[in-house]
N, C-alpha and C. Protein backbone atom coordinates (compact mmCIF):
# COMPACT_ATOMS: atom_id res chain seq x y z
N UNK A 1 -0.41 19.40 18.96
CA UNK A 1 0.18 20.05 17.82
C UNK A 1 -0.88 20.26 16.75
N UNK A 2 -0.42 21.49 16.15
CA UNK A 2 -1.78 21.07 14.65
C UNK A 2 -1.51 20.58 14.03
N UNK A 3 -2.74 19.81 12.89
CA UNK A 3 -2.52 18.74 12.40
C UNK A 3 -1.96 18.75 11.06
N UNK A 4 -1.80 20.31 10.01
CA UNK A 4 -1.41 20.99 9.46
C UNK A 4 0.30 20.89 9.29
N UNK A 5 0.55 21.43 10.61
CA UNK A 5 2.27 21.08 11.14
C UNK A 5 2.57 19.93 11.04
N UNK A 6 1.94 19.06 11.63
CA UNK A 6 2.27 17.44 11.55
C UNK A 6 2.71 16.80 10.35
N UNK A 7 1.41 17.10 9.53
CA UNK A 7 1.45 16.49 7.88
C UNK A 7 2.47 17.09 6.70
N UNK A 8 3.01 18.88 7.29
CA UNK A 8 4.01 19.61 6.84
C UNK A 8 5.39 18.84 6.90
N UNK A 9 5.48 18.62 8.35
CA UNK A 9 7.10 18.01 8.33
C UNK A 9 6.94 16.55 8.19
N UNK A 10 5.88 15.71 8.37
CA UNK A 10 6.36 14.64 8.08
C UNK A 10 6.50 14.27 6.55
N UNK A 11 5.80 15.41 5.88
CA UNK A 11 6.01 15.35 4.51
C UNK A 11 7.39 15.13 4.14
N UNK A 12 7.71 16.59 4.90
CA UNK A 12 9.54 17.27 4.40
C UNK A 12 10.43 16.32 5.07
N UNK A 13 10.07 15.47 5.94
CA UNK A 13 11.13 14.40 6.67
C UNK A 13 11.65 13.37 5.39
N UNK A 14 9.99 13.02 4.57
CA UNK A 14 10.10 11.76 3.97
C UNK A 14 9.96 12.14 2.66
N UNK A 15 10.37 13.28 2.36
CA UNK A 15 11.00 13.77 0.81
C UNK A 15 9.61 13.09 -0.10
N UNK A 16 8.33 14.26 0.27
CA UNK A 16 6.93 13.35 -0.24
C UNK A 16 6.62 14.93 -0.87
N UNK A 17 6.47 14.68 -2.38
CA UNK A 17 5.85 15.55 -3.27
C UNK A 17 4.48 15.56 -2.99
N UNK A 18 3.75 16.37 -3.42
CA UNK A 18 2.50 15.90 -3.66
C UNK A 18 2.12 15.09 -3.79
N UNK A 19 2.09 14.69 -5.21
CA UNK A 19 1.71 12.80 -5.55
C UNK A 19 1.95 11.92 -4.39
N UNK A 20 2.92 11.97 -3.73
CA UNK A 20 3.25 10.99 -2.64
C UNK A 20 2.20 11.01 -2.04
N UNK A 21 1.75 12.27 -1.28
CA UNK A 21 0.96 12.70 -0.27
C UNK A 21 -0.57 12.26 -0.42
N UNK A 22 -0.92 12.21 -1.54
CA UNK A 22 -2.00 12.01 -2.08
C UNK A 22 -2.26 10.70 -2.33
N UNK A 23 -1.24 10.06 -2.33
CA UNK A 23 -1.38 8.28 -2.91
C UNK A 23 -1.40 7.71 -1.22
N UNK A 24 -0.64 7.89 -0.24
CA UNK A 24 -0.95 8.05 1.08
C UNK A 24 -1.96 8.15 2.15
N UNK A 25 -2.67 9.72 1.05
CA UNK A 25 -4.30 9.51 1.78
C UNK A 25 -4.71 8.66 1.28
N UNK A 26 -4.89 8.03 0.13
CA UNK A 26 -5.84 7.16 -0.55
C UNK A 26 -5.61 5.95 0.54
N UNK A 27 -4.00 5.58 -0.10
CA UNK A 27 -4.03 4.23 1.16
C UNK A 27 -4.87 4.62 2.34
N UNK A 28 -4.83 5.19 2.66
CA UNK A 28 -5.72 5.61 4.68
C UNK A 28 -7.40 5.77 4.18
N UNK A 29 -7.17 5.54 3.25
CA UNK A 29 -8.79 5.42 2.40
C UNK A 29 -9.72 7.05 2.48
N UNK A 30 -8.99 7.81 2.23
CA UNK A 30 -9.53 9.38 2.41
C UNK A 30 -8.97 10.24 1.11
N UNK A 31 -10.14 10.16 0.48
CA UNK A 31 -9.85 11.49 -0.63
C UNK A 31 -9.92 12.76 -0.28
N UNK A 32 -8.47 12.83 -0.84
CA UNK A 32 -7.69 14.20 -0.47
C UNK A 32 -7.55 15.27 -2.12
N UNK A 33 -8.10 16.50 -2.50
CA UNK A 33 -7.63 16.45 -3.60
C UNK A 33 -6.43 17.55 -3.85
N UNK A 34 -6.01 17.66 -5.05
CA UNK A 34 -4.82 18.23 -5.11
C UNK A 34 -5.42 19.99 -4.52
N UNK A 35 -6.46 20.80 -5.02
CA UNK A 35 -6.29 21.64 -4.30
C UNK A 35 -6.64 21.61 -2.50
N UNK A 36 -7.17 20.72 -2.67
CA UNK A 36 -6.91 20.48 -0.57
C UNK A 36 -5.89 20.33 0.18
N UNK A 37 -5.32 19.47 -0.79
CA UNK A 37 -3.79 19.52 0.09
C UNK A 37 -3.08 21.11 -0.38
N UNK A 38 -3.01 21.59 -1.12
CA UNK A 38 -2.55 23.06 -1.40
C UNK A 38 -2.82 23.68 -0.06
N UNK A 39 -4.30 23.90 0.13
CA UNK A 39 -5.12 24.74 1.34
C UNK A 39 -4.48 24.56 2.75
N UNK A 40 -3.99 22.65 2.65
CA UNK A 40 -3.49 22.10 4.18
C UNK A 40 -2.35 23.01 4.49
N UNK A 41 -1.58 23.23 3.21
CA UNK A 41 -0.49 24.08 3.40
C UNK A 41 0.21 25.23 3.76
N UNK A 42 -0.95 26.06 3.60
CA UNK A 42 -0.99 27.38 3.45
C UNK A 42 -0.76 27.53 4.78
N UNK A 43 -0.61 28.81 5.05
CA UNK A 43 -0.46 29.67 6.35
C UNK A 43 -1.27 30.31 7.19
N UNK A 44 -1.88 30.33 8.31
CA UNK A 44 -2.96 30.35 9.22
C UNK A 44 -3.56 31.45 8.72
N UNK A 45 -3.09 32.47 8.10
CA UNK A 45 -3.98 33.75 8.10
C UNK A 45 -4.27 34.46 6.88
N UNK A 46 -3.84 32.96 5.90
CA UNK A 46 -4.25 32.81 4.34
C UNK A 46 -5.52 32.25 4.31
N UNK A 47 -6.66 33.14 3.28
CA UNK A 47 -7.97 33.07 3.51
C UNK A 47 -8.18 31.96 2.78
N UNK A 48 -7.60 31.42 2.47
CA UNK A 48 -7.59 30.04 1.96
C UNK A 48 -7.02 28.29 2.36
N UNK A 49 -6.77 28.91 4.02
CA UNK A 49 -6.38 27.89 4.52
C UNK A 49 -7.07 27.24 5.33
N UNK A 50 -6.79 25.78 4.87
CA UNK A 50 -8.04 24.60 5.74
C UNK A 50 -7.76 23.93 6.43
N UNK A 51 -8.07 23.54 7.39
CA UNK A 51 -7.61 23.14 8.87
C UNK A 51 -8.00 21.20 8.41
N UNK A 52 -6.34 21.00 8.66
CA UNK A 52 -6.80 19.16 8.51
C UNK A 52 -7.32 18.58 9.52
N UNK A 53 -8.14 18.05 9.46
CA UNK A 53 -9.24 17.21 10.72
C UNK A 53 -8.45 16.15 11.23
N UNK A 54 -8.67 16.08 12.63
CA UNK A 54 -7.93 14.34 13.21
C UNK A 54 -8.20 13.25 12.21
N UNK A 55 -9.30 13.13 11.44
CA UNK A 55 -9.74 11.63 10.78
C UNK A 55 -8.72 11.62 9.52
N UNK A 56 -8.64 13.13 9.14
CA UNK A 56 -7.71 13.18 7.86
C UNK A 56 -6.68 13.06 8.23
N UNK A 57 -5.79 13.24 9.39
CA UNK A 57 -4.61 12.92 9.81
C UNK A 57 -4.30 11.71 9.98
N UNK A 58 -5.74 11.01 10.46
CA UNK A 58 -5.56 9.28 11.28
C UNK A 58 -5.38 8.49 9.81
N UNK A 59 -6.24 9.17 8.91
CA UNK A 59 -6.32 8.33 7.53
C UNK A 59 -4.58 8.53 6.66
N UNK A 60 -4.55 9.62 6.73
CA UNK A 60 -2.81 9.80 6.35
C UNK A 60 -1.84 9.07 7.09
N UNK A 61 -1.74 8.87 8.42
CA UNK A 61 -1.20 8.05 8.94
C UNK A 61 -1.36 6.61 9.12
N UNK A 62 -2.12 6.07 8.58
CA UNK A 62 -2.68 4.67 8.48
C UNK A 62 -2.24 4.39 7.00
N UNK A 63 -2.39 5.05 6.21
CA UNK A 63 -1.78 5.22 4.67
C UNK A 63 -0.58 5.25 4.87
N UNK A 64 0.15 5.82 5.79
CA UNK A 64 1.46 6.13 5.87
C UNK A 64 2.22 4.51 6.21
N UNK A 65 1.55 3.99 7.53
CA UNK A 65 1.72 2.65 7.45
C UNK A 65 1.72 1.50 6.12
N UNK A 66 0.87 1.79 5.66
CA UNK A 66 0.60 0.65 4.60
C UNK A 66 1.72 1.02 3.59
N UNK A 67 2.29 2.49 3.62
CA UNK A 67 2.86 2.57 2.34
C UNK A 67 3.95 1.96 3.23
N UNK A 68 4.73 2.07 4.26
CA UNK A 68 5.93 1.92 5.03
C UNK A 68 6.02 0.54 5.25
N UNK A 69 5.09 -0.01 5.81
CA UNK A 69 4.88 -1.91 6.09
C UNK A 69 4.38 -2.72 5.15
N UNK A 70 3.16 -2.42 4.40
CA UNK A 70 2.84 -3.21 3.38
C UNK A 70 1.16 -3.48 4.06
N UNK A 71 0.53 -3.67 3.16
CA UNK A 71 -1.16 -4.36 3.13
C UNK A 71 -1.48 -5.35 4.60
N UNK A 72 -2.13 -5.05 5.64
CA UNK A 72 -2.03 -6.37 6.30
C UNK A 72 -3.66 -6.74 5.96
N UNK A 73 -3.89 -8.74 6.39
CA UNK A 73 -4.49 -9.37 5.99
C UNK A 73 -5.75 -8.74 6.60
N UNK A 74 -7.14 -8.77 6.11
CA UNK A 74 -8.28 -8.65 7.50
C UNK A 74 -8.60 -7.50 6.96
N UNK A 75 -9.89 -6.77 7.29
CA UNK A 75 -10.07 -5.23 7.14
C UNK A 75 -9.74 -4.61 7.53
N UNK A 76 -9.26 -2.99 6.48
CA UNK A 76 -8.61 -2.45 7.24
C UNK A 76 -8.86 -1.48 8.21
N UNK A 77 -7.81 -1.11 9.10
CA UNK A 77 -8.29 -0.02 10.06
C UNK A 77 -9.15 0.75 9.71
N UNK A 78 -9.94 1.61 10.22
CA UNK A 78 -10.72 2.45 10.31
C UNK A 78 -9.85 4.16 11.32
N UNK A 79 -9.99 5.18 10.41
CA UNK A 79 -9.23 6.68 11.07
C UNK A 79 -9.89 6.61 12.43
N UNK A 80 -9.30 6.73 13.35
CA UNK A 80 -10.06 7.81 14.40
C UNK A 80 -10.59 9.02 14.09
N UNK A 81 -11.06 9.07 14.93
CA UNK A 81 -11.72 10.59 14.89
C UNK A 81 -11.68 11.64 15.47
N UNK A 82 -10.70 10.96 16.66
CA UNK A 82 -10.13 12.15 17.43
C UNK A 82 -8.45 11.60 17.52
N UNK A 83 -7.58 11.92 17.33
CA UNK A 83 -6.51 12.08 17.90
C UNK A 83 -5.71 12.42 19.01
N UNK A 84 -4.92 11.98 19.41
CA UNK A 84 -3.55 12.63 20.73
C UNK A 84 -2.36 12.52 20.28
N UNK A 85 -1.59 13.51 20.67
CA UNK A 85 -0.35 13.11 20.22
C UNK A 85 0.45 11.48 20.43
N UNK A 86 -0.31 10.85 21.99
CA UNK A 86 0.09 9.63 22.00
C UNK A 86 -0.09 8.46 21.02
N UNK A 87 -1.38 8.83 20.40
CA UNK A 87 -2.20 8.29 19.21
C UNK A 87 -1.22 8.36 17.47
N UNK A 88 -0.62 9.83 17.22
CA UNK A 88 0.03 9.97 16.03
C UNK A 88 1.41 9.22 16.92
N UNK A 89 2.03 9.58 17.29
CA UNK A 89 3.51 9.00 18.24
C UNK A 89 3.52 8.05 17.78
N UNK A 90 2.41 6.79 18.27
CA UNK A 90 2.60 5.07 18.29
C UNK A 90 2.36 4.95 16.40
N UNK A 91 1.27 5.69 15.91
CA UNK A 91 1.30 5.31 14.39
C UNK A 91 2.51 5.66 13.63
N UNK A 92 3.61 7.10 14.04
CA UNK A 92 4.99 6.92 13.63
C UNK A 92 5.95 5.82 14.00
N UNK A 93 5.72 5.30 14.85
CA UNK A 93 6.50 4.76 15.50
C UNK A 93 6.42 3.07 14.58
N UNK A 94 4.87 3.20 14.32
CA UNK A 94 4.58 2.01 13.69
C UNK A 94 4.58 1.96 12.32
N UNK A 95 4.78 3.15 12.00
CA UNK A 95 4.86 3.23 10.80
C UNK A 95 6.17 2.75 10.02
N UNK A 96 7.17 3.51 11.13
CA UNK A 96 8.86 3.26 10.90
C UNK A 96 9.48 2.50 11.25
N UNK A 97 8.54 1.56 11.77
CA UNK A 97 9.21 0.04 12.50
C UNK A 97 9.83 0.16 13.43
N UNK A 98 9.78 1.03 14.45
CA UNK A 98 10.89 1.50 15.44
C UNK A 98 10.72 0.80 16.74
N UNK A 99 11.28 0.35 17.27
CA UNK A 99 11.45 -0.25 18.23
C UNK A 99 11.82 0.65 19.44
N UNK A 100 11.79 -0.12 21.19
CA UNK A 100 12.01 1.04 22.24
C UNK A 100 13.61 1.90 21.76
N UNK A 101 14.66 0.98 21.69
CA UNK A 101 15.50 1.92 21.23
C UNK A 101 15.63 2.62 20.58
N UNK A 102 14.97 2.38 19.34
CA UNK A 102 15.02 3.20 18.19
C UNK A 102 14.45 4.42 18.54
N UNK A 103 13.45 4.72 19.34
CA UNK A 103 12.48 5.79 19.46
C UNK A 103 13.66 6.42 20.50
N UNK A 104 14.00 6.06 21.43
CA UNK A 104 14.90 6.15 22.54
C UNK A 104 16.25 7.20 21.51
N UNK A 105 16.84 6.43 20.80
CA UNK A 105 18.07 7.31 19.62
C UNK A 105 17.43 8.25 19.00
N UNK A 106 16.24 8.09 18.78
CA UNK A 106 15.90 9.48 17.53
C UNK A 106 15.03 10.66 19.14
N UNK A 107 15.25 10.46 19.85
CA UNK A 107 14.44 11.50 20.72
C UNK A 107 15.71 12.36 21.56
N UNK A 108 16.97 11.62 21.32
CA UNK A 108 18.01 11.62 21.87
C UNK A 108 19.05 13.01 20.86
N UNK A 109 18.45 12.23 19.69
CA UNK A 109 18.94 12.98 18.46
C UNK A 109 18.53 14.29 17.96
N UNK A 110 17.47 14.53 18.67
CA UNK A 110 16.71 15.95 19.40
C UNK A 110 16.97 16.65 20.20
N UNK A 111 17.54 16.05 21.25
CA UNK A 111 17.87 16.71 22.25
C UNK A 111 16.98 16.26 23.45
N UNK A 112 16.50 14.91 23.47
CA UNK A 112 15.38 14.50 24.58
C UNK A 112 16.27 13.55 25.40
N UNK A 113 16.11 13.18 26.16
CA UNK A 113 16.36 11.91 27.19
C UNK A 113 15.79 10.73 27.53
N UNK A 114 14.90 9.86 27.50
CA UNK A 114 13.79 9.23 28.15
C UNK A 114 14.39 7.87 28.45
N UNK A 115 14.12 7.87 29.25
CA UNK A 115 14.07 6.43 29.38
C UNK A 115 13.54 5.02 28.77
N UNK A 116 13.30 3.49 29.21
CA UNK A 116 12.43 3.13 28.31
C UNK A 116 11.16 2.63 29.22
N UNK A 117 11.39 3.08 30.44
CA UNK A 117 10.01 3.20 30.93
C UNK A 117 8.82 4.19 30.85
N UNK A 118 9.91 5.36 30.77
CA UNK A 118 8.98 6.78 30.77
C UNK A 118 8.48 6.65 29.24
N UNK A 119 9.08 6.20 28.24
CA UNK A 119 8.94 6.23 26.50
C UNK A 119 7.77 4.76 26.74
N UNK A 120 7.76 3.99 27.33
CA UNK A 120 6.33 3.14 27.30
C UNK A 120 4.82 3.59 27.60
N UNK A 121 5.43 4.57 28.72
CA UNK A 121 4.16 5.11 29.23
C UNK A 121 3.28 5.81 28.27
N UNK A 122 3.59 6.30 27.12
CA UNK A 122 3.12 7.20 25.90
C UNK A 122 2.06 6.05 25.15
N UNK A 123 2.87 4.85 25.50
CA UNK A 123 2.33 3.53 24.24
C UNK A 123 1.20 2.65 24.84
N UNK A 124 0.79 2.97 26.46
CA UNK A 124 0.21 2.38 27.11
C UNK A 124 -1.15 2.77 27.06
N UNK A 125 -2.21 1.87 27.61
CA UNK A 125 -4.10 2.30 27.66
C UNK A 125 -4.02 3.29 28.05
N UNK A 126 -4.63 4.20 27.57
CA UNK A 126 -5.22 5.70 28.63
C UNK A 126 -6.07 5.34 29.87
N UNK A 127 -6.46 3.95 29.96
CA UNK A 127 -6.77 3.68 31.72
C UNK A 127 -5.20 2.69 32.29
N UNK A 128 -4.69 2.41 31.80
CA UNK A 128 -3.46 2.16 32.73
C UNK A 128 -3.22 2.95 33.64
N UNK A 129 -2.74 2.84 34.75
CA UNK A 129 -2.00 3.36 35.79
C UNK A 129 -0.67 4.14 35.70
N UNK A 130 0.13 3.89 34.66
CA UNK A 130 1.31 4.03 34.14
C UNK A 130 1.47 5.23 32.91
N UNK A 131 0.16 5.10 32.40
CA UNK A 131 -0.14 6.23 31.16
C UNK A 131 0.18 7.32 31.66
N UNK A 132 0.78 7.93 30.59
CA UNK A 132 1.04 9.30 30.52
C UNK A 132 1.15 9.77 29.36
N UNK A 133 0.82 11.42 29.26
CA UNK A 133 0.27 12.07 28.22
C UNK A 133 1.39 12.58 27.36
N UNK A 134 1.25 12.29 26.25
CA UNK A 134 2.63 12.72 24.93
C UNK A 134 2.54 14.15 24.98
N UNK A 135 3.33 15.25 25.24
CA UNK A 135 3.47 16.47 25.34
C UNK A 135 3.53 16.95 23.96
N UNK A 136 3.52 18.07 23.31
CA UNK A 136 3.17 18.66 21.88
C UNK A 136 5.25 18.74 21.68
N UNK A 137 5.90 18.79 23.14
CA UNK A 137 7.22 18.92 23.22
C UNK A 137 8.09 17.66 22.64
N UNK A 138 7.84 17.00 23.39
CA UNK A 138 8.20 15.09 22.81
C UNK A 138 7.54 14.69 21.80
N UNK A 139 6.54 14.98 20.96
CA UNK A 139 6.23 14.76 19.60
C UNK A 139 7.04 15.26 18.90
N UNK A 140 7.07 17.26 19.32
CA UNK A 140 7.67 17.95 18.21
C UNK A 140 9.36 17.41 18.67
N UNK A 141 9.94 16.85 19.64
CA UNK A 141 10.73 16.76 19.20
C UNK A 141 11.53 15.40 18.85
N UNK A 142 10.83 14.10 18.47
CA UNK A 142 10.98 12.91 17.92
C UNK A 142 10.65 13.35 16.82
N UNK A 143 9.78 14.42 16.17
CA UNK A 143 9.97 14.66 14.24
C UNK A 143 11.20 15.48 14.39
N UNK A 144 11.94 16.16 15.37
CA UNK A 144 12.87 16.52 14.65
C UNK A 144 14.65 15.86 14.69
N UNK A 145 14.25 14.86 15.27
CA UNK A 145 14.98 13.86 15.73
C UNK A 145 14.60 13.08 14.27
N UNK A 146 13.93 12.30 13.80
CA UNK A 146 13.52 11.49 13.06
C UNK A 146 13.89 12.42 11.29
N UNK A 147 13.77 13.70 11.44
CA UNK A 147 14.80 14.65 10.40
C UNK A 147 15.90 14.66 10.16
N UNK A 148 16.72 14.59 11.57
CA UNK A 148 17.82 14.67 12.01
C UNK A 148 18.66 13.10 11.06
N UNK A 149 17.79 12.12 11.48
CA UNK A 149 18.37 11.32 10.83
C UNK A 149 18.26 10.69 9.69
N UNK A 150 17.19 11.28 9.20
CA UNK A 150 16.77 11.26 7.85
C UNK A 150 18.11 11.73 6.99
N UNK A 151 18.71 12.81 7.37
CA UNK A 151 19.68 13.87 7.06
C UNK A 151 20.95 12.69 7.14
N UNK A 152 21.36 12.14 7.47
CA UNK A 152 22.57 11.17 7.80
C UNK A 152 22.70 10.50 6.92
């Protein structure tokens, strides 16, 4: 998925103004400034639009954690630098405290099915035997599942 889209709806899921968005990157330790995030926004074929990098996504989502769970002890994470959707998946997932069912009801609440073997395989090593690859389909549709019940 792009990373643009990602940071769009998970914005609009979690009712995040600007300010939100911005206090977020900081937590993920990445200065973001107010006209950058403007640019993130914009529309692909606005000459002013800037393509958010995996590290700026990993750092938003690691911010996203800390704002959702709280400070943990130790230093903190460090962004990746490359992303997968299996990679953003487990940081929502961890972000929202969700457990196999939980992920299981909001994918359901989309219109997905999974099981909770097939829904492990996403959370597993990329050398496991068992791994399998998060589709741009089962991302996009656990954010709109995770809308869905936002909305309730």
């Amino acid at each position: 998925m792009i990373n643009n889209d990602l940071l769009r709806r998970i914005s609009t899921i979690l009712n995040f103004n600007n300010d939100n968005i911005l206090n977020v990157f900081a937590l993920g330790q990445c200065e973001i400034t107010a006209e950058q995030l403007t640019d993130f926004f914009k529309e692909k074929d606005d000459a002013e639009y800037q393509v958010l990098a995996d590290v700026q996504l990993a750092s938003f989502l690691n911010g996203l954690i800390i704002e959702k769970r709280g400070q943990n002890d130790g230093p903190q994470r460090q962004a990746e630098q490359q992303l997968s959707n299996n990679a953003i998946f487990n940081k929502l997932k961890i972000a929202f405290a969700l457990k196999a069912d939980d992920v299981t009801a909001i994918l359901e609440l989309g219109g997905l099915s999974l099981g909770k073997y097939e829904l492990s395989a996403f959370f597993r090593n990329v050398n496991h035997k068992h791994y399998r690859d998060c589709s741009d389909d089962v991302l996009s549709t656990f954010l709109k599942g995770l809308k869905l019940q936002s909305q309730q």
